[in-house]
N, C-alpha and C. Protein backbone atom coordinates (compact mmCIF):
# COMPACT_ATOMS: atom_id res chain seq x y z
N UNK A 1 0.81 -1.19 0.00
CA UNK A 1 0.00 0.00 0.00
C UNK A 1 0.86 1.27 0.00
N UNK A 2 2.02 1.47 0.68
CA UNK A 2 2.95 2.53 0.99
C UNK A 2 3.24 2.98 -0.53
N UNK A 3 3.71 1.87 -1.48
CA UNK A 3 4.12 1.58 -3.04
C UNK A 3 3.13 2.23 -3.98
N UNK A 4 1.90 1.96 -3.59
CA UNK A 4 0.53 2.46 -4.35
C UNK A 4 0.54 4.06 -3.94
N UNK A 5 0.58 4.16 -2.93
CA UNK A 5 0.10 6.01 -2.70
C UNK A 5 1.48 6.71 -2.56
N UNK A 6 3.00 6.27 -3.01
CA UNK A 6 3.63 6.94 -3.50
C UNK A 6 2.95 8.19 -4.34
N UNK A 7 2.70 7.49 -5.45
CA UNK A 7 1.99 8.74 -6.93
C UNK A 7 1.80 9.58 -6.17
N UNK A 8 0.42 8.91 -5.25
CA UNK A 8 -0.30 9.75 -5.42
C UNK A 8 0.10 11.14 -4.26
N UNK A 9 1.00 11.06 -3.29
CA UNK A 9 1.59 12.02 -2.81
C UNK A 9 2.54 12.80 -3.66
N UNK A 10 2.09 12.57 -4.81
CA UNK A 10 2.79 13.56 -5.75
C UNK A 10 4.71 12.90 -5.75
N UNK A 11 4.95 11.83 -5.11
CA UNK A 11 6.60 11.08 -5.59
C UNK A 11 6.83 10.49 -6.81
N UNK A 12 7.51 10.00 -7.41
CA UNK A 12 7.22 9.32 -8.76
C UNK A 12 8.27 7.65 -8.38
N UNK A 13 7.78 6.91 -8.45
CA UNK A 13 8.06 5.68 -8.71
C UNK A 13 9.12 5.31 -9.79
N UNK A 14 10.59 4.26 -9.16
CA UNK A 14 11.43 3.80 -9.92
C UNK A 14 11.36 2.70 -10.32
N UNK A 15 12.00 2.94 -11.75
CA UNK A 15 12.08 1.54 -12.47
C UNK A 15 12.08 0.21 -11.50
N UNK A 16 12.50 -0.02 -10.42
CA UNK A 16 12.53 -1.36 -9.87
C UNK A 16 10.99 -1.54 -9.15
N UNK A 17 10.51 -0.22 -8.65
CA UNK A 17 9.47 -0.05 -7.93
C UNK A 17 8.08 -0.46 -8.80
N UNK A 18 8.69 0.24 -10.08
CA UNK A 18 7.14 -0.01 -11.01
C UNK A 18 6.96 -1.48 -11.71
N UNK A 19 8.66 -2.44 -11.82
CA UNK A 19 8.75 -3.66 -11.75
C UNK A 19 8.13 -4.73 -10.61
N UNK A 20 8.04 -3.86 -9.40
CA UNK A 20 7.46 -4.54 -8.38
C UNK A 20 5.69 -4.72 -8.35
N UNK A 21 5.65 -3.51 -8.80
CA UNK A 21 3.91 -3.39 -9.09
C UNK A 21 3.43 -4.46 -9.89
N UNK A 22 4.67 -4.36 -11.39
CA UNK A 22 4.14 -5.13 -12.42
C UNK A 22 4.34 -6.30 -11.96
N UNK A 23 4.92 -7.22 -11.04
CA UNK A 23 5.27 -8.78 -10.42
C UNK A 23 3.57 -8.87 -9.46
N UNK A 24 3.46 -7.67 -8.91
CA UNK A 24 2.26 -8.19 -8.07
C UNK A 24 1.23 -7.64 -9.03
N UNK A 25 0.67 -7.27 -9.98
CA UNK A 25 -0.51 -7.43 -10.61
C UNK A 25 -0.60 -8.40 -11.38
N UNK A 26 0.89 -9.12 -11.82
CA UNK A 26 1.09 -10.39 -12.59
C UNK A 26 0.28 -11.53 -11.61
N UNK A 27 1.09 -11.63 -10.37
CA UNK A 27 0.41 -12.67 -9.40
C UNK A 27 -1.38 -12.48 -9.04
N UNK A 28 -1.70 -11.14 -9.11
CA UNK A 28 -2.78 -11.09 -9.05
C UNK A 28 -4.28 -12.13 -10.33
N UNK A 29 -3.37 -11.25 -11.40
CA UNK A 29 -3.65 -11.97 -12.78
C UNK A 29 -3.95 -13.36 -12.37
N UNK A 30 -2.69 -14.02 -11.77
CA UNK A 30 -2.92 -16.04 -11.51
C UNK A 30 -3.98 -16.28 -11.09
N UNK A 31 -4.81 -15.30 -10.20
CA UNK A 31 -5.79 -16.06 -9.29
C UNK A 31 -6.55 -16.25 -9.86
N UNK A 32 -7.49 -17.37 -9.31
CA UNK A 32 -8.44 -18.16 -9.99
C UNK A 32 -9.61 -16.58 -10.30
N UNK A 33 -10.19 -17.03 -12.05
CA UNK A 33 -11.11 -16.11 -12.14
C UNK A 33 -12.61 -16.31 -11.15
N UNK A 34 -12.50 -16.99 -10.50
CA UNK A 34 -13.76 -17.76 -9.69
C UNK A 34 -13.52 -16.45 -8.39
N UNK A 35 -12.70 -16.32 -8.08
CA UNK A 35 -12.54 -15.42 -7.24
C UNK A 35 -12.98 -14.20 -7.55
N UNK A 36 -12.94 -13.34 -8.83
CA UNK A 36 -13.18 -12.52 -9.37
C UNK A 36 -14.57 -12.43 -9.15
N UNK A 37 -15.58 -13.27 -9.82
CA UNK A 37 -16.51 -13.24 -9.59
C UNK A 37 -17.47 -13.49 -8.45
N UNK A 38 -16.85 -13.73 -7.05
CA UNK A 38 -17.46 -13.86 -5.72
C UNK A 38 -17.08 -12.57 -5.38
N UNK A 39 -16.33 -11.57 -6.33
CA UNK A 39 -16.07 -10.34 -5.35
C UNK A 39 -17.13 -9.61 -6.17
N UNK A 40 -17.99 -9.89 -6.21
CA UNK A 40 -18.69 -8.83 -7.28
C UNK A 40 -20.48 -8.89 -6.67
N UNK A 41 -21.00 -7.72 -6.96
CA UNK A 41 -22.20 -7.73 -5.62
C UNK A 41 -23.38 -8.69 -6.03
N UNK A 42 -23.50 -9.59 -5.43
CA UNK A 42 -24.66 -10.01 -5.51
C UNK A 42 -23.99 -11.46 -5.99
N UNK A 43 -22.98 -11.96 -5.77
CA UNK A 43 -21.93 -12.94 -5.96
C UNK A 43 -22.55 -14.55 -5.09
N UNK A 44 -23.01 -14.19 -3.82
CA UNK A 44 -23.81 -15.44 -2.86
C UNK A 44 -24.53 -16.02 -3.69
N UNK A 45 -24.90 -15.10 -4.41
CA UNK A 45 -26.28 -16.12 -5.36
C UNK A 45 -25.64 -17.13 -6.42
N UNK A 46 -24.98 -16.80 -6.63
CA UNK A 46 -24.29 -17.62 -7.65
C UNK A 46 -23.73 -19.00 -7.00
N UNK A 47 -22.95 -19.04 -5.64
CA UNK A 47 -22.15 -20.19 -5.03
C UNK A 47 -22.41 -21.31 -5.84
N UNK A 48 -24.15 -21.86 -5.80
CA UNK A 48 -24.08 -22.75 -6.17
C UNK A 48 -24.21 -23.42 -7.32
N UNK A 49 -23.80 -22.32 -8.30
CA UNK A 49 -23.29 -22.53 -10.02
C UNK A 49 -21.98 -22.66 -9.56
N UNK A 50 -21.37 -21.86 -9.13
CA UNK A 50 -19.71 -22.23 -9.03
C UNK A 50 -19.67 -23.35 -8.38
N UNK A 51 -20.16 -24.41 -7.53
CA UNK A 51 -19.53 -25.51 -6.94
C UNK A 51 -20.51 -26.69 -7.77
N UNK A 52 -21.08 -25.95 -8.96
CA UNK A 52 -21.46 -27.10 -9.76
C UNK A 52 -20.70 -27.26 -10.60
N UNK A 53 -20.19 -25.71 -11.46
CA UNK A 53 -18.85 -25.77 -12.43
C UNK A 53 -17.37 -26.60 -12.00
N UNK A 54 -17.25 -26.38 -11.13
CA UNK A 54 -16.28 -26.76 -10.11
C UNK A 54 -16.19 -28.48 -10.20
N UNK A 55 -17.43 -28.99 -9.79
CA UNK A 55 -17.31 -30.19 -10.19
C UNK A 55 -17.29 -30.70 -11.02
N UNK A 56 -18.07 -30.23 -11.81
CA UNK A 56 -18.31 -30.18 -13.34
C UNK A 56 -16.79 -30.68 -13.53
N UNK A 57 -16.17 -29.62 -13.66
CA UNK A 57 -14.58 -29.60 -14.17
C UNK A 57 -13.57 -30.71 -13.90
N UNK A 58 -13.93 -30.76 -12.50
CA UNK A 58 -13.18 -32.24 -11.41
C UNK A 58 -13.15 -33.40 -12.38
N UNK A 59 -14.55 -33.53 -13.07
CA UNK A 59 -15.40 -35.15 -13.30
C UNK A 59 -14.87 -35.38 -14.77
N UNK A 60 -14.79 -34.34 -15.60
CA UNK A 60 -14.27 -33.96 -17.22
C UNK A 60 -12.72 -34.38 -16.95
N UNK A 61 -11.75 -34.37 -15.88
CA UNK A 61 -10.64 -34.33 -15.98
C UNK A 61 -10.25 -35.72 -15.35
N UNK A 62 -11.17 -36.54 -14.68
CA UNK A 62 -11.06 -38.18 -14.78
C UNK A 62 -10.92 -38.45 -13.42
N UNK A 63 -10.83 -37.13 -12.91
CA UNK A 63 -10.22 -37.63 -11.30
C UNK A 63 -11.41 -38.33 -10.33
């Protein structure tokens, strides 16, 4: 967070610093898109499409 409101206190961010940003929005990127969509309002309603997809997916892959 300290990294993020650099800018915006008017500092400007170095090349290693804005490499650091770009490593953690990369890792962000990894996370499951399932996550994405439980952060979004009205997301409860859905659970139990996602733990049907979910299995869904499990059963397609043989396990």
């Amino acid at each position: 967070m300290p990294l993020l409101m650099k800018a915006r206190n008017g500092n400007q961010w170095t090349p290693a610093e804005k490499e650091e940003i770009l490593g953690h929005l990369r890792n962000m990127a990894h996370l499951s898109p399932y996550l994405i969509g439980l952060m979004l309002p009205g997301s409860i309603l859905l659970l139990p499409a996602y733990a049907w997809w979910l299995d869904r997916r499990r059963l397609r892959r043989g396990e």
